[in-house]
Protein backbone atom coordinates (compact mmCIF):
# COMPACT_ATOMS: atom_id res chain seq x y z
CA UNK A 1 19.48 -2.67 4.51
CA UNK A 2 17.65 0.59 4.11
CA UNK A 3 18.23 3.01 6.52
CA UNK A 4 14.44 4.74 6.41
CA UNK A 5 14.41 7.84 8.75
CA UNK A 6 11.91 9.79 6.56
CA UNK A 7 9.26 7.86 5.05
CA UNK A 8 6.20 9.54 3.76
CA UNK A 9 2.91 6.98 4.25
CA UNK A 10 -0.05 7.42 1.51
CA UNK A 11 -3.25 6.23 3.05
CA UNK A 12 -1.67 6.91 6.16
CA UNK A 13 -5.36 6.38 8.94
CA UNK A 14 -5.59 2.74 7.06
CA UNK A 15 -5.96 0.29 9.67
CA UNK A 16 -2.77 -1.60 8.10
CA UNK A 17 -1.04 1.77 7.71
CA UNK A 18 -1.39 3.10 11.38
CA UNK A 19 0.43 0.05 12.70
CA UNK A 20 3.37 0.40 10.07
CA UNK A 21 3.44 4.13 11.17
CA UNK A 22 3.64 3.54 14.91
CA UNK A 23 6.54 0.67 14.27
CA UNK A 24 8.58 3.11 11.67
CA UNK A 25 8.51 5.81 14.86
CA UNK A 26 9.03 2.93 17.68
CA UNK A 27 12.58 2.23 15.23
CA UNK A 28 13.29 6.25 15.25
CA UNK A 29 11.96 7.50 11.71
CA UNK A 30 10.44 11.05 11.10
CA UNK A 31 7.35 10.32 9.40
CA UNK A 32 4.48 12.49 7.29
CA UNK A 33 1.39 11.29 7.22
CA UNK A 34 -1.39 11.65 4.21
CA UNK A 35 -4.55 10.87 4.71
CA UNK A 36 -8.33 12.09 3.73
CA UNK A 37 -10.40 12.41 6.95
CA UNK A 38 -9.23 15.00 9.70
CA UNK A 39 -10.21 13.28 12.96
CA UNK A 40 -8.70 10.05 11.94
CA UNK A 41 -5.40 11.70 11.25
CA UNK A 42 -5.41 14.13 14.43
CA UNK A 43 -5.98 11.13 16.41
CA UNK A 44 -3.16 8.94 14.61
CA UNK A 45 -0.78 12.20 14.40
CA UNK A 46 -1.01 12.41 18.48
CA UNK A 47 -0.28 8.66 18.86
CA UNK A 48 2.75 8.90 16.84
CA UNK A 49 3.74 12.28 18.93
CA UNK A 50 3.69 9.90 21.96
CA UNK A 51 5.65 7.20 20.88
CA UNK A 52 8.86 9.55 18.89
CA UNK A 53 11.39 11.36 20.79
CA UNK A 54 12.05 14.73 20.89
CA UNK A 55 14.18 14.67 17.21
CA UNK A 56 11.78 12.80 15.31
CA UNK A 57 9.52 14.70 13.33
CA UNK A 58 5.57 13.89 12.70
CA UNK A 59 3.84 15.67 10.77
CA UNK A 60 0.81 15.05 8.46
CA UNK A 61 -1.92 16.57 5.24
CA UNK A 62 -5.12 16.29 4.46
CA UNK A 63 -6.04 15.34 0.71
CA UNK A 64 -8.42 13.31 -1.50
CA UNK A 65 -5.51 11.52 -3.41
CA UNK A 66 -8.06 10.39 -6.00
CA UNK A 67 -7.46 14.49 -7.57
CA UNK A 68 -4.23 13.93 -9.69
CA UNK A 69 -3.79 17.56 -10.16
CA UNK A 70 -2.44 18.14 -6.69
CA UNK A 71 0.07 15.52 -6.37
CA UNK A 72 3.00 16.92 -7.04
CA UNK A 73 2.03 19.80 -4.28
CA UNK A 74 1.62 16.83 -2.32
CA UNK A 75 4.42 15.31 -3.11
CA UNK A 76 6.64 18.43 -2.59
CA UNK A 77 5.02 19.85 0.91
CA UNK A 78 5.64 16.39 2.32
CA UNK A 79 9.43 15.95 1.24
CA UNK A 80 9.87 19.62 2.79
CA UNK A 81 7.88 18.84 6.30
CA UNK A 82 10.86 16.19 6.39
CA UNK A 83 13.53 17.67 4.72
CA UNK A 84 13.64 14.64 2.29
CA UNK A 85 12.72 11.33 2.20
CA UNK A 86 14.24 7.96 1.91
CA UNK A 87 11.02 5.82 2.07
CA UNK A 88 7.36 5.72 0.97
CA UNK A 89 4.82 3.50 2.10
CA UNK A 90 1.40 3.40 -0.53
CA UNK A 91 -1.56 2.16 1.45
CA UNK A 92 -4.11 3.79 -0.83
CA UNK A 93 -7.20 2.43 -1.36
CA UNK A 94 -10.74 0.92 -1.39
CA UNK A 95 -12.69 -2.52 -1.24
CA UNK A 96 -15.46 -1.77 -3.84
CA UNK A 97 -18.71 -3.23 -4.12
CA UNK A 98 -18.22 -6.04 -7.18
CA UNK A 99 -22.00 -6.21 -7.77
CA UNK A 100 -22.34 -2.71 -8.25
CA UNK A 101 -19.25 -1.92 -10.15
CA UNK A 102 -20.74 -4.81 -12.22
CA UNK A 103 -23.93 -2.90 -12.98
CA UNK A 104 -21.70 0.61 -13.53
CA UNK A 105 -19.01 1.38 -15.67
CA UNK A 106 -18.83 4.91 -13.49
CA UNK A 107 -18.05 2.48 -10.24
CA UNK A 108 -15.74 0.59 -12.15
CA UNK A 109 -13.71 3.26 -13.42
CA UNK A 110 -13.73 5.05 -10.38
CA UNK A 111 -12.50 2.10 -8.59
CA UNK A 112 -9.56 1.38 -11.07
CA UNK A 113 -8.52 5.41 -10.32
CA UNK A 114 -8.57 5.10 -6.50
CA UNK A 115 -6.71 1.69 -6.61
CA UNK A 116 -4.73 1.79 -9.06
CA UNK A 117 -4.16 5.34 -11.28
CA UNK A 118 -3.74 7.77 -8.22
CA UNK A 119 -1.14 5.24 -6.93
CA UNK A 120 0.62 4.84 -9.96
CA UNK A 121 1.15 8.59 -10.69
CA UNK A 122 2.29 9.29 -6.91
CA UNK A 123 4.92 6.71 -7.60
CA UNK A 124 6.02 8.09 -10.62
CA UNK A 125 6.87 11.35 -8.74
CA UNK A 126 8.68 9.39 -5.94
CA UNK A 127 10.23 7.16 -7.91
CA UNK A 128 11.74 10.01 -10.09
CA UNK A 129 12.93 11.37 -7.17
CA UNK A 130 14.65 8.10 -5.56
CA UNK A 131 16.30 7.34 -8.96
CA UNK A 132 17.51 11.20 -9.15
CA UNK A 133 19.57 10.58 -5.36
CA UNK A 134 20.27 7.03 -5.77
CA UNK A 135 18.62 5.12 -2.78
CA UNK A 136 15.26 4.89 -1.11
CA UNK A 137 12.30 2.66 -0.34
CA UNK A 138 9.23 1.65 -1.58
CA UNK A 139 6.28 0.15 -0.56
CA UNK A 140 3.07 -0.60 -1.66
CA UNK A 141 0.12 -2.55 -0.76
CA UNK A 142 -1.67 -4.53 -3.35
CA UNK A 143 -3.35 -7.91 -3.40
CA UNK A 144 -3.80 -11.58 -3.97
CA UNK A 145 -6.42 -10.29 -5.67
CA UNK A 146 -4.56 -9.50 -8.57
CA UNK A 147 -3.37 -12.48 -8.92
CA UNK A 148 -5.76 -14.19 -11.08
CA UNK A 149 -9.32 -12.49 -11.66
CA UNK A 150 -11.94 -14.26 -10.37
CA UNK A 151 -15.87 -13.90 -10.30
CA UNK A 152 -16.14 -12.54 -6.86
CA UNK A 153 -13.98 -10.07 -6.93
CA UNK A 154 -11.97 -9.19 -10.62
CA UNK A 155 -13.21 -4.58 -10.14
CA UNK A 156 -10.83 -4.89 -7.23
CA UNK A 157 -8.48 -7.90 -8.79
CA UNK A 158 -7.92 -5.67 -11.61
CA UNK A 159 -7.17 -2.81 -10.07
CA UNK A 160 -4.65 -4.85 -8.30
CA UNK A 161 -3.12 -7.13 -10.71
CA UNK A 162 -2.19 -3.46 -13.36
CA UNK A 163 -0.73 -2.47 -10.04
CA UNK A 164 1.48 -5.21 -9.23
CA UNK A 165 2.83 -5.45 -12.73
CA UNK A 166 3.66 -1.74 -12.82
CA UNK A 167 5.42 -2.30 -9.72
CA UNK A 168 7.62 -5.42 -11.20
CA UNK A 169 8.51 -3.01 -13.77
CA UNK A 170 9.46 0.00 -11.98
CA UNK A 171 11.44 -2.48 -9.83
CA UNK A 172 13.42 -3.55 -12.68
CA UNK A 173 13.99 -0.01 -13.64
CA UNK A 174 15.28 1.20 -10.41
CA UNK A 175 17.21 -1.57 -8.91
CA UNK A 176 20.53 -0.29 -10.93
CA UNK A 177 19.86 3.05 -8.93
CA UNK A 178 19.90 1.12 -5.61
CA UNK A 179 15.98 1.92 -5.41
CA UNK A 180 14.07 -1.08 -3.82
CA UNK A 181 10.39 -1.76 -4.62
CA UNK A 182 8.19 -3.70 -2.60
CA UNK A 183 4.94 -5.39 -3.53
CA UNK A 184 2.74 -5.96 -0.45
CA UNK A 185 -0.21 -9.26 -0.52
CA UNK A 186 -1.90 -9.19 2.55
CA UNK A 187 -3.58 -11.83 1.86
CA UNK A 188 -7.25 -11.55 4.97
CA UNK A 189 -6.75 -8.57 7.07
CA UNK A 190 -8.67 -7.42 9.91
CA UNK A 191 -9.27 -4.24 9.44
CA UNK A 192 -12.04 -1.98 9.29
CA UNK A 193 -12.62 -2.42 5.57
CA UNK A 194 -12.98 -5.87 6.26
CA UNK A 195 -14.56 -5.64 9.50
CA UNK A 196 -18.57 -6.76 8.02
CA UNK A 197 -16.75 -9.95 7.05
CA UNK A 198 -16.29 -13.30 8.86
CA UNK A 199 -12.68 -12.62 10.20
CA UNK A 200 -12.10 -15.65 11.92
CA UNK A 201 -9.55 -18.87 10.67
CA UNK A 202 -5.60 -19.26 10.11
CA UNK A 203 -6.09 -17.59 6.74
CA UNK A 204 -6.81 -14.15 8.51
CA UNK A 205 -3.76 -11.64 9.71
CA UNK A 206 -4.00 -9.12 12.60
CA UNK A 207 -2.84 -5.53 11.06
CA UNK A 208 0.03 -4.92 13.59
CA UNK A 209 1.65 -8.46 12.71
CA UNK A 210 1.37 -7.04 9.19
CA UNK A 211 2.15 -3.16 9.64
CA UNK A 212 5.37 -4.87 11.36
CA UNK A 213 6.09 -7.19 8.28
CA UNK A 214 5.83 -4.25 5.71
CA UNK A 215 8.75 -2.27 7.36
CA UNK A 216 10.71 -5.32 7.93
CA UNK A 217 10.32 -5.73 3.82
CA UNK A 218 11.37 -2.40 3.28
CA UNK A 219 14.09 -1.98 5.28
CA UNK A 220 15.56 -5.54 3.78
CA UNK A 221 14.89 -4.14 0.46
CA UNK A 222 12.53 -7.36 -0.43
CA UNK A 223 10.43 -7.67 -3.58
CA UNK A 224 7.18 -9.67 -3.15
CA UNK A 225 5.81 -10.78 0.14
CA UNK A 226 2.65 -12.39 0.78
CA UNK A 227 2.01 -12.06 4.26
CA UNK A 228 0.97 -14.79 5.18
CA UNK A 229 3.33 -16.82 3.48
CA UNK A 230 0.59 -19.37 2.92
CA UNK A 231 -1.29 -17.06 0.35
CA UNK A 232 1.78 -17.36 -1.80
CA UNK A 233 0.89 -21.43 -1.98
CA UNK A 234 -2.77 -20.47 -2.17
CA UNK A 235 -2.47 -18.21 -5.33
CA UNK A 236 0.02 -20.55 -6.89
CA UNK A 237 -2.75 -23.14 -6.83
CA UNK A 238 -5.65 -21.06 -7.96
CA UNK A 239 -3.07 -19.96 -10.85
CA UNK A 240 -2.27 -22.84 -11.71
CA UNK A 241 -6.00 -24.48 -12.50
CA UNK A 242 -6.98 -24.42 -16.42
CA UNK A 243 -9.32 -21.80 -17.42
CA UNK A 244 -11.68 -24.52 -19.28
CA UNK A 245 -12.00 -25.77 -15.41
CA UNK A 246 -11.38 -22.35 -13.52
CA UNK A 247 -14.54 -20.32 -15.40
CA UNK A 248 -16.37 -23.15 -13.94
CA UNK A 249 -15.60 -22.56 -10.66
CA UNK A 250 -17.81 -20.08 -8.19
CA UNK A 251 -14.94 -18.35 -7.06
């Protein structure tokens, strides 16, 4: 079991995010918050302050994570606003338009930095730190999307899918350093990226049931979870189908 008392949370005001922050500080972890829009993370900031004790510390920066350059500053002034850290949660990222990353290579790109790049060299700073004092946690949220690309949605999918296989390797790297690596599916969220959607049927999640689920993964040190556990059936399906029938499909 990991222990987590200082996690730092990347994409902290993300409507999934918010609810693993408030259940890390309900369980008694200091937490620092990241996040790109001021009033969203005042507001979260004060609703952690409520829930912690007097010990726990919550603190919180403002940055555009898609700049590269400053991540190791960022890196660095959250560690000291905590004193260390022993967990990271990665909840970076954006639902791009497919049609118009279709029409621009620009869009494309720029989607593939946000939701995949950025995330990937933030990792490499934390998990270079983990492997250096021989324990801590990480999470990060990626996608059924990446499972298979498909019509609808492969920007995003791709994005996702170079994610997730970084992540199986950097999990294989630092499991000898007692470093665990969690890959997070959602699977249908409600949340406010998703919120111009039709949210309704068994396949959709609530964020708090799966804020909840993400700490419970990290603190058991597990390595995939689809949450729900039905998407894992659903993508082993849609995997399995033939290309000569799946390019077929409208998907």
């Amino acid at each position: 079991m990991n222990s987590l008392s200082k996690v730092i949370i990347f994409g902290a005001t993300s409507g999934i995010a918010k609810h693993a922050a408030r259940q890390l500080v309900c369980e008694g972890a200091s937490v620092h918050c990241v996040a790109r829009n001021q009033e969203k993370l005042d507001s979260l900031l004060a609703d952690l302050r409520i829930r912690a004790n007097g010990s726990q510390i919550i603190s919180g920066s403002l940055h555009d994570l898609d700049d590269i350059s400053q991540h190791t500053t960022i890196w660095q002034q959250a560690k000291d606003s905590l004193g260390g850290c022993d967990g990271v949660l990665m909840a970076q990222g954006v639902l791009p338009n497919q049609t118009e990353c279709q029409q621009s290579a620009e869009k494309t790109l720029a989607s593939l930095h946000t939701n995949a790049i950025s995330i990937i060299n933030l990792l490499t700073l934390a998990a270079n730190d983990f492997e250096a004092q021989k324990n801590g946690a990480i999470a990060v949220i990626s996608s059924v999307a990446g499972d298979r690309g498909r019509q609808s949605n492969y920007i995003y999918g791709a994005a996702k899918g170079l994610l997730s296989i970084f992540l199986q390797g950097l999990r294989n790297r630092l499991f000898k350093s007692g470093v665990s690596v969690t890959t997070v599916k959602p699977g249908f969220t409600r949340t406010q990226m998703t919120a111009e959607m039709n949210c309704e049927g068994f396949l959709w999640a609530d964020a708090d049931v799966v804020g909840k689920g993400i700490v419970q993964a990290m603190r058991q040190g597990k390595d995939e979870i689809y949450l729900k556990p039905i998407w894992r059936i659903i993508m082993m399906v849609i995997k399995a189908i033939p290309e000569t029938i799946f390019k077929r499909l409208s998907l």
